[in-house]
Protein backbone atom coordinates (compact mmCIF):
# COMPACT_ATOMS: atom_id res chain seq x y z
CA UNK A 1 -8.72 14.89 -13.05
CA UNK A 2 -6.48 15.55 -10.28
CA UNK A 3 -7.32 15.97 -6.53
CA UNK A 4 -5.22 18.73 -4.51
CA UNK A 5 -4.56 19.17 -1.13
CA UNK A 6 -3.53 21.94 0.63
CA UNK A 7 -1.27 20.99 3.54
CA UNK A 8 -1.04 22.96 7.26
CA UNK A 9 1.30 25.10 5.01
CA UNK A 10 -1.43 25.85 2.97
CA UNK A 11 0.72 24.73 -0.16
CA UNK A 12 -0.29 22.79 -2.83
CA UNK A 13 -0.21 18.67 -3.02
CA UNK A 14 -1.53 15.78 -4.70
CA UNK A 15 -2.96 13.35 -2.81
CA UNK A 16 -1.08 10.02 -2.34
CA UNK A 17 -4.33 8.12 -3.18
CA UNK A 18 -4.63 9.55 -6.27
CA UNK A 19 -1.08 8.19 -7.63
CA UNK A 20 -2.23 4.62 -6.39
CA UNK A 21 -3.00 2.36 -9.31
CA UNK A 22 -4.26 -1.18 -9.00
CA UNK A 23 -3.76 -2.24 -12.18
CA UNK A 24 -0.32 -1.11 -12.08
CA UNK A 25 0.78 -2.56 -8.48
CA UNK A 26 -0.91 -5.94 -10.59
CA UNK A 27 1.46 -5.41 -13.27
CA UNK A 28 4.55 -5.03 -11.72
CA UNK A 29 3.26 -8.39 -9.24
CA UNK A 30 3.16 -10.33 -12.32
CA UNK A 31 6.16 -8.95 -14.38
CA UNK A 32 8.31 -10.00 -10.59
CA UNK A 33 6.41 -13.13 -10.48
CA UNK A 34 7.14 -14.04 -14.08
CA UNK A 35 10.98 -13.97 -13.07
CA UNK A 36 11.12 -15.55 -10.13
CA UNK A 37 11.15 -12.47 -7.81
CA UNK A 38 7.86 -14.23 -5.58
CA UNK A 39 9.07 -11.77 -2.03
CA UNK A 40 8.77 -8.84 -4.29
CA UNK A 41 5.37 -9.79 -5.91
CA UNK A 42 3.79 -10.47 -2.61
CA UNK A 43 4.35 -7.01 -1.91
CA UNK A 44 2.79 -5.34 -4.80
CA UNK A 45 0.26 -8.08 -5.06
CA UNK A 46 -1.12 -7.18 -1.48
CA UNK A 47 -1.04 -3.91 -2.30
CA UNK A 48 -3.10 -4.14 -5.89
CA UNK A 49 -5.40 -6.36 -3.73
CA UNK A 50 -6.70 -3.58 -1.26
CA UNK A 51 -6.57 -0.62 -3.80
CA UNK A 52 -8.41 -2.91 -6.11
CA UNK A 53 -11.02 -3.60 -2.72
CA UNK A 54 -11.03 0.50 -2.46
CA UNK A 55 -12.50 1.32 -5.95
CA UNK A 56 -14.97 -2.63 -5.44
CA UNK A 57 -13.17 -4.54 -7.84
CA UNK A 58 -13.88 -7.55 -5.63
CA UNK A 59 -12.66 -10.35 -8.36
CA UNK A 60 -9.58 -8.97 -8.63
CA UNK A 61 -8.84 -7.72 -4.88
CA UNK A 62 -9.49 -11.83 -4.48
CA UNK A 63 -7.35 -12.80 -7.39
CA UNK A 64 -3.82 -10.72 -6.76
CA UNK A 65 -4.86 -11.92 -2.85
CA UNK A 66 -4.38 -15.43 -4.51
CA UNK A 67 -1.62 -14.47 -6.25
CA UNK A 68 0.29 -13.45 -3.28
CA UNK A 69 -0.87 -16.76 -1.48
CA UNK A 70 0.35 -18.38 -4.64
CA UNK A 71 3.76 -16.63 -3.81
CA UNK A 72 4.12 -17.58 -0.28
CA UNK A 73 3.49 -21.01 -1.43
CA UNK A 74 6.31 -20.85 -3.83
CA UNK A 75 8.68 -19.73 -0.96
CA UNK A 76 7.45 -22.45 1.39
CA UNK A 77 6.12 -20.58 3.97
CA UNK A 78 2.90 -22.66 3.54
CA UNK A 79 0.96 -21.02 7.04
CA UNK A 80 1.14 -17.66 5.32
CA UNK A 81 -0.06 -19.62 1.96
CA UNK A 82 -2.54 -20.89 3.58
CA UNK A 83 -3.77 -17.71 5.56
CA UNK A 84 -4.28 -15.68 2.44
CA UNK A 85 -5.63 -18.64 0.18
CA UNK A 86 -8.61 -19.41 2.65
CA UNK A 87 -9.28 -15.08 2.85
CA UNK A 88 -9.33 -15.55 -0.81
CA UNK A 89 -11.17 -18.39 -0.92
CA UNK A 90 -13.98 -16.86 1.50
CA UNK A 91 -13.96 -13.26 -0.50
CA UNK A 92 -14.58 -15.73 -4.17
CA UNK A 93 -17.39 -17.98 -2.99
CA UNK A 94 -18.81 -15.01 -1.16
CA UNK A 95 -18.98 -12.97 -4.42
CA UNK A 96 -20.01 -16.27 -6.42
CA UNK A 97 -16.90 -17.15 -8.01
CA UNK A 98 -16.84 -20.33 -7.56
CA UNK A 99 -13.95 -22.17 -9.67
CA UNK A 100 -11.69 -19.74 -8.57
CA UNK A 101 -12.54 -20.02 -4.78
CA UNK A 102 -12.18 -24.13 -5.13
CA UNK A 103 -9.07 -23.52 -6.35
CA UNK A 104 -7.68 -21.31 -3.86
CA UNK A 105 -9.08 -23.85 -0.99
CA UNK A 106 -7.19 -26.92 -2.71
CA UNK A 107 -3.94 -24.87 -3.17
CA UNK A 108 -4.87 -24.28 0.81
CA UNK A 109 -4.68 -28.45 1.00
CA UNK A 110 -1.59 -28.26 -1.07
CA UNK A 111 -0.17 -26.07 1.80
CA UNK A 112 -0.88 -28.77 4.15
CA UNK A 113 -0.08 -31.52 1.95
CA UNK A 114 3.90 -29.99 1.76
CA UNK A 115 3.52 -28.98 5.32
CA UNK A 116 2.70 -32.61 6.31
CA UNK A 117 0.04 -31.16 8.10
CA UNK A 118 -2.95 -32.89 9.50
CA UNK A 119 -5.92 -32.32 11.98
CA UNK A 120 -9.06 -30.98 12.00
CA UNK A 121 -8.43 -27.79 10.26
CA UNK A 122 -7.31 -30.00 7.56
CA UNK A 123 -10.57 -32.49 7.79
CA UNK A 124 -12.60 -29.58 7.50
CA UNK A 125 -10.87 -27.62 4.47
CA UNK A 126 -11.36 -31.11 2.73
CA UNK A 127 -15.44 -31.35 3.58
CA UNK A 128 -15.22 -27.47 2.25
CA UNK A 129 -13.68 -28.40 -0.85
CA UNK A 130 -16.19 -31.58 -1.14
CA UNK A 131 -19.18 -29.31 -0.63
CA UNK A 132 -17.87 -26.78 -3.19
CA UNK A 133 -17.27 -29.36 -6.35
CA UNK A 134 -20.84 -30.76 -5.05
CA UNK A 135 -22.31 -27.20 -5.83
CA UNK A 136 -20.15 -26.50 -8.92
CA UNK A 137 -21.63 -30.16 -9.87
CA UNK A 138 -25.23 -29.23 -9.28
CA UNK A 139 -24.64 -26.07 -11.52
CA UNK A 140 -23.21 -28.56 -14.15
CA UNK A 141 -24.88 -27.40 -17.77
């Protein structure tokens, strides 16, 4: 079904929100991932990860968040990295998914590592990570 607006006009239009598709902004993230295009697929991984935080698809408004961390990463501009993996991080272990929050905390570390980075922030991502793999461990089968 599709919404319409009337304008101050009083024509006739669809409305913007209804044209935006998460899956496809995740799509076209991963097809300019795949070849190399990473300043591209931050772009349309940001935006997949708030319309995908519109509609409450909270695993994947985390994952293309990580994605687009992932990205920055891969481009070296590790504070940006680092930014978006620890909102990822936070929005995973908040919703319970665990594995995928540790990892997005110790590709946070990696940003540090290859930003020879060190300091408290750094000390306490590391107790973070320690106390995640302790709970993970605890949940062991």
């Amino acid at each position: 079904m599709v919404r319409v607006l009337q304008d101050h006009a009083g024509e006739n239009n669809m409305n913007p929100a209804s044209k935006e598709d998460p899956i496809k902004s995740h799509r076209e993230g991963t097809a300019l991932y795949d070849i190399g295009d990473y300043k591209e697929a931050i772009d349309k991984f940001l935006q997949a990860s708030q319309l995908y935080g519109k509609v409450g698809d909270f695993f994947d408004a985390s994952y293309t968040l990580f994605k687009a961390a992932e990205c920055s990463f891969l481009l070296k501009d590790y504070q940006t990295a680092v930014e978006r993996f620890l909102e990822a991080a936070d929005k995973m272990l908040e919703r319970g998914y665990d594995r995928l929050g540790l990892s997005a905390l110790e590709y946070a570390n990696d940003c540090y590592r290859a930003a020879d980075r060190e300091g408290k922030e750094v000390t306490d991502l590391k107790k973070r990570i320690v106390e995640v793999k302790k709970k993970l461990a605890s949940q062991a089968f």
